[in-house]
Protein backbone atom coordinates (compact mmCIF):
# COMPACT_ATOMS: atom_id res chain seq x y z
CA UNK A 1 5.96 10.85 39.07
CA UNK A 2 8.70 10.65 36.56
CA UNK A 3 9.67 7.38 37.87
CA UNK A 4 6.34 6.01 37.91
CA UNK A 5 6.31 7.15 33.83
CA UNK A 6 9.69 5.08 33.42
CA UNK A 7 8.67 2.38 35.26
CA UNK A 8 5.31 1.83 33.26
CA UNK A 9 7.32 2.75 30.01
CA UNK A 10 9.72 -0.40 30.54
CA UNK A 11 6.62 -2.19 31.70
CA UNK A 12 4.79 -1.82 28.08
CA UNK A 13 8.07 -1.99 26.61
CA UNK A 14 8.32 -5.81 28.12
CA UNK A 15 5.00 -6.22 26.89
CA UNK A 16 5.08 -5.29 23.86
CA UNK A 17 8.57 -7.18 22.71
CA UNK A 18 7.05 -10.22 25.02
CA UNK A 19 3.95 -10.36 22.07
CA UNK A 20 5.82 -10.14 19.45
CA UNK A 21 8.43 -13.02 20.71
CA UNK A 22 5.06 -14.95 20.66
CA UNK A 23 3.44 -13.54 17.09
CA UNK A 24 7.27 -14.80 15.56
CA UNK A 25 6.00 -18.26 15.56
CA UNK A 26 3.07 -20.06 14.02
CA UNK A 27 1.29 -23.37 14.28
CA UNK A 28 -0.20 -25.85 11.74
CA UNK A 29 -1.09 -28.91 13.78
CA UNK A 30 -2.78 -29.85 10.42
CA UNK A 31 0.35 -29.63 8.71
CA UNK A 32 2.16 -33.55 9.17
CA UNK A 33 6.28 -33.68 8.45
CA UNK A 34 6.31 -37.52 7.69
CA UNK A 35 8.25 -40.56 6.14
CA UNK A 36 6.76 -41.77 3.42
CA UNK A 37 7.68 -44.59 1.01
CA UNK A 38 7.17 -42.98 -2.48
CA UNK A 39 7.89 -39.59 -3.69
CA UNK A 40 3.80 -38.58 -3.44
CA UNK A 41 3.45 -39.09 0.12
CA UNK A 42 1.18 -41.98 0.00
CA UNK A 43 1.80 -44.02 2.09
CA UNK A 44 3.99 -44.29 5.62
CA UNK A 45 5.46 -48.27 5.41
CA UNK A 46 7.43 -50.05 2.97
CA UNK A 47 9.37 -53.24 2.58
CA UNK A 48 12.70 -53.95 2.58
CA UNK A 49 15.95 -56.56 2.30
CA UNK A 50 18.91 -56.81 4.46
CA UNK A 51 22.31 -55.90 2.56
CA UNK A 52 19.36 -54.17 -0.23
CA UNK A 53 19.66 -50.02 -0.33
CA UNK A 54 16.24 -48.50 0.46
CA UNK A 55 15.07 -45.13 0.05
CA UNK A 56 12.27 -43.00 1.97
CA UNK A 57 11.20 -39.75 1.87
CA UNK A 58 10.40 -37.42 3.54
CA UNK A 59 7.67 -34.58 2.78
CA UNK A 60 4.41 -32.21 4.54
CA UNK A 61 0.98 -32.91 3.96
CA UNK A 62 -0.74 -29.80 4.10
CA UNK A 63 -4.35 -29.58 3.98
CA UNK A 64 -4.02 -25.70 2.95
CA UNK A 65 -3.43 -25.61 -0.68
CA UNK A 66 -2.30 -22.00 -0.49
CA UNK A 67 0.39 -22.52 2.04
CA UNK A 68 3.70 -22.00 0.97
CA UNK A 69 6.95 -22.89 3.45
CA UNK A 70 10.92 -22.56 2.26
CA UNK A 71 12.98 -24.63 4.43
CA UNK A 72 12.31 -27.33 6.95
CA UNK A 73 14.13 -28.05 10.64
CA UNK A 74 13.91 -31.96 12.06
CA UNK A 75 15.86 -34.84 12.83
CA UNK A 76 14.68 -38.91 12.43
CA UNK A 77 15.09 -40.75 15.18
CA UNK A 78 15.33 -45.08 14.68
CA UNK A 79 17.96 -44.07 11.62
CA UNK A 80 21.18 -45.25 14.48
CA UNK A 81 23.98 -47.57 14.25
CA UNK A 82 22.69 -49.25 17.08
CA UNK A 83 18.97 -48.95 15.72
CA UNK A 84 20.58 -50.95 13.22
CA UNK A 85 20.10 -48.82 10.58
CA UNK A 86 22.42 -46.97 8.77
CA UNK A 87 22.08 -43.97 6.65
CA UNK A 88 24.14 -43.89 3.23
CA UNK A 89 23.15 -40.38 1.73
CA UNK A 90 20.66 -37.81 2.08
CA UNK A 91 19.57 -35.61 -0.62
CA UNK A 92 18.03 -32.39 -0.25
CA UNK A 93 17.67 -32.03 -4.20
CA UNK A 94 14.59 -29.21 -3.86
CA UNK A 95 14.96 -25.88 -4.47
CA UNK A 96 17.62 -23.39 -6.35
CA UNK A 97 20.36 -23.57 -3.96
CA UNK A 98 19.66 -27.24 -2.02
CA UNK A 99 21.75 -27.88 0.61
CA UNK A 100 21.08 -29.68 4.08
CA UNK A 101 22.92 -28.47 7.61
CA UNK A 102 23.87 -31.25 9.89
CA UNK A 103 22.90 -35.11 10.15
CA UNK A 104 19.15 -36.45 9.48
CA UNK A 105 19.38 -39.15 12.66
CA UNK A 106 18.10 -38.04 15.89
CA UNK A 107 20.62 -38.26 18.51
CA UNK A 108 20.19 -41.30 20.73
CA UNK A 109 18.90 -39.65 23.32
CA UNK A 110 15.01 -37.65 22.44
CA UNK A 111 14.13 -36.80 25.78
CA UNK A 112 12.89 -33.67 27.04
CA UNK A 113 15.84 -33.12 28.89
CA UNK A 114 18.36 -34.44 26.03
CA UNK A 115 21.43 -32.15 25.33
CA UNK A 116 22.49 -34.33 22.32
CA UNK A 117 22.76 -33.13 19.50
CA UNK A 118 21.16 -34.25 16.13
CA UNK A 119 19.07 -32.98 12.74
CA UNK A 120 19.26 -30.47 10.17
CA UNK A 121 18.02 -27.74 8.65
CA UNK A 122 17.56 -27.22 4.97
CA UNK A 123 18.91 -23.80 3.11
CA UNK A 124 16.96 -23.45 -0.14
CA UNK A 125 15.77 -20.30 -1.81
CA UNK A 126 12.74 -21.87 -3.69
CA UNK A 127 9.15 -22.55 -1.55
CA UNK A 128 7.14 -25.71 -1.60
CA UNK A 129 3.64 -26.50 -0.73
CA UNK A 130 2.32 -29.72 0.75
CA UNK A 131 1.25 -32.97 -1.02
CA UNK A 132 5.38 -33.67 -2.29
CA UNK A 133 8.79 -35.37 -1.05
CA UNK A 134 11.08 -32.60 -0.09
CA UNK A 135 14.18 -35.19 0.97
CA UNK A 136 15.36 -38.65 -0.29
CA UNK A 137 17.31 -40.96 2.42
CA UNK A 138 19.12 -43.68 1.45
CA UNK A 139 19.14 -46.79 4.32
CA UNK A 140 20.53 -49.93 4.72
CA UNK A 141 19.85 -52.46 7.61
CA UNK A 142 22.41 -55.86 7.63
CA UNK A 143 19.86 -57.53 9.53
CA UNK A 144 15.71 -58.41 9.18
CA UNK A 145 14.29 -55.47 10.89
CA UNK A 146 10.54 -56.18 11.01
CA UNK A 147 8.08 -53.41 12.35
CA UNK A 148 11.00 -51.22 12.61
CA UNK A 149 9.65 -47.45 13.42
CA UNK A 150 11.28 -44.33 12.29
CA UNK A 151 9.63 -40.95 13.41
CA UNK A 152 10.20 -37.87 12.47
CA UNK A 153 11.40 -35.49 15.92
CA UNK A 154 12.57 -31.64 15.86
CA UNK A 155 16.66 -30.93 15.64
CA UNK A 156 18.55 -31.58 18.69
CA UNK A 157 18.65 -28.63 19.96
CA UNK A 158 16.21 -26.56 18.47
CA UNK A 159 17.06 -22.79 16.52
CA UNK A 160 15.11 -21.11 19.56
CA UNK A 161 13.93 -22.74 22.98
CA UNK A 162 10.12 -22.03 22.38
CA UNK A 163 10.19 -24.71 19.04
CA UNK A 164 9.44 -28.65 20.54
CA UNK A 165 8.30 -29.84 17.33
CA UNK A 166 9.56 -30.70 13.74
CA UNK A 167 9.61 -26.79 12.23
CA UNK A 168 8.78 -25.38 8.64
CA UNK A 169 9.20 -21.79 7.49
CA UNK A 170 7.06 -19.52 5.70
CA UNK A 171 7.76 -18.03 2.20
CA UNK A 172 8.05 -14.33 2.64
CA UNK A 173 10.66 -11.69 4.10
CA UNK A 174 9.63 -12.82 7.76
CA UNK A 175 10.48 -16.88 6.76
CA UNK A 176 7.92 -16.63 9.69
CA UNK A 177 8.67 -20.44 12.02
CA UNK A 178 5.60 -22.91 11.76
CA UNK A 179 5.94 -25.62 14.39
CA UNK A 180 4.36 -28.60 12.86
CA UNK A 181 3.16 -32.74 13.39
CA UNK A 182 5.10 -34.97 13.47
CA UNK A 183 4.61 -38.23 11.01
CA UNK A 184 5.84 -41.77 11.76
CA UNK A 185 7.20 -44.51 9.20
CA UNK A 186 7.20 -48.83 9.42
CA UNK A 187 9.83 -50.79 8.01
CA UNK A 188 8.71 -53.90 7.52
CA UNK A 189 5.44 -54.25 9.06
CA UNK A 190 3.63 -57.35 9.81
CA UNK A 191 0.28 -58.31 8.91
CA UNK A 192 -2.10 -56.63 11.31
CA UNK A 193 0.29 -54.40 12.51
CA UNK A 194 -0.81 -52.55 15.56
CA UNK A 195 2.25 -50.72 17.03
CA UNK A 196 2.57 -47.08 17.87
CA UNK A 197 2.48 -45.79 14.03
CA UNK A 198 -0.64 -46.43 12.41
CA UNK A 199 -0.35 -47.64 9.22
CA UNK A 200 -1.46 -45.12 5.78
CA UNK A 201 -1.95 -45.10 2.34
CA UNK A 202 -4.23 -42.57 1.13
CA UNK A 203 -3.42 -40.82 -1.82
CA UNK A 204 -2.13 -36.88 -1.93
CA UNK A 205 -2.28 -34.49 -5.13
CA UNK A 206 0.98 -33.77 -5.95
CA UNK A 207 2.42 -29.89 -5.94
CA UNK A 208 4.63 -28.19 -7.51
CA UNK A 209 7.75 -25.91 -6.73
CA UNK A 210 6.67 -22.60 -6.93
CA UNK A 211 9.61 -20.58 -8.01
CA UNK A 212 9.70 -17.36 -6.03
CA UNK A 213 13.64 -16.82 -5.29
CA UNK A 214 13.66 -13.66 -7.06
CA UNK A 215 11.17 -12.16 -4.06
CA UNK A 216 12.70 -14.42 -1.37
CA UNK A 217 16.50 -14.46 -0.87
């Protein structure tokens, strides 16, 4: 009998530390962690020169005005030496303490199976809503690179096994993990493009840093 007790004890113990693995992460499909071209998130293609410095950058459209995130966890894959694109400086220049972890280029290798490694994770204390560029890239390409793609993927590897997506994370104590969409970006594009990153330019309000590091650290 007593076994029987232990047994079924260890059994709802499993259980119960099995649903809260799963309640530890969130999802926002809604929530897209793109490249844009200007600092509102407008629009997802721009033009540019060879031998000419170009900046992106990259934010969330949310449509949830009331969402708040601190911190975001992705990596860019077409931003390669052999993509022919190379990245001159990233800035992370958001938040009270900004700082970013690791390189912004996906590794070369994005499949499911890929042990590469590649991304980075930002370590600010402020939170941010959607609607606003969260990280300037500076790019240069020494050759024409027309309907050159750049997508955003998540960090090679991930911060936990369950995350296959670009992650944000919550304001609060938790900094609860929302796996979220991933945008695309066209360098270049010609007219009529029709490739695998449809083409955008709607505008997005604008939001504002909502300084909560006091409640947050």
């Amino acid at each position: 009998m007593r076994s029987s007790i232990r047994a079924f004890a260890v059994m709802l113990c499993a259980l119960l530390w099995t649903a809260t693995r799963a309640a530890a992460v969130d999802d926002c499909p809604n929530c897209i962690l793109g490249i844009w071209d200007d600092e509102h998130l407008t629009r997802n293609y721009g033009y540019s020169a060879p031998n000419t410095v170009k900046i992106i950058y990259v934010g969330m459209r949310d449509p949830n005005p009331a969402d708040l995130f601190t911190n975001v966890e992705f990596s860019i894959a077409g931003l390669r030496p052999e993509d022919g694109m190379f990245v001159l400086a990233v800035s992370c220049s958001q938040g009270a303490v900004p700082s970013c972890i690791g390189p912004i280029a996906s590794p070369a290798d994005t499949s499911v199976t890929s042990a590469a490694t590649g991304g980075l994770v930002t370590n600010w204390f402020d939170c941010f809503g959607g609607g606003q560029a969260l990280i300037s890239v500076a790019l240069l390409h020494l050759d024409p690179r027309p309907d050159h793609v750049l997508r955003v993927k998540h960090k090679y590897p991930t911060s936990n096994a369950a995350w296959h997506t670009p992650v944000a994370f919550r304001c609060g104590a938790a900094r609860t993990p929302v796996r979220v969409s991933d945008g695309c970006y066209v360098l270049n594009p010609t007219p009529g493009y029709a490739g695998l990153c449809p083409l955008e330019n709607v505008p997005v309000a604008s939001s504002t840093w909502t300084r909560v590091k006091s409640l947050y650290r």
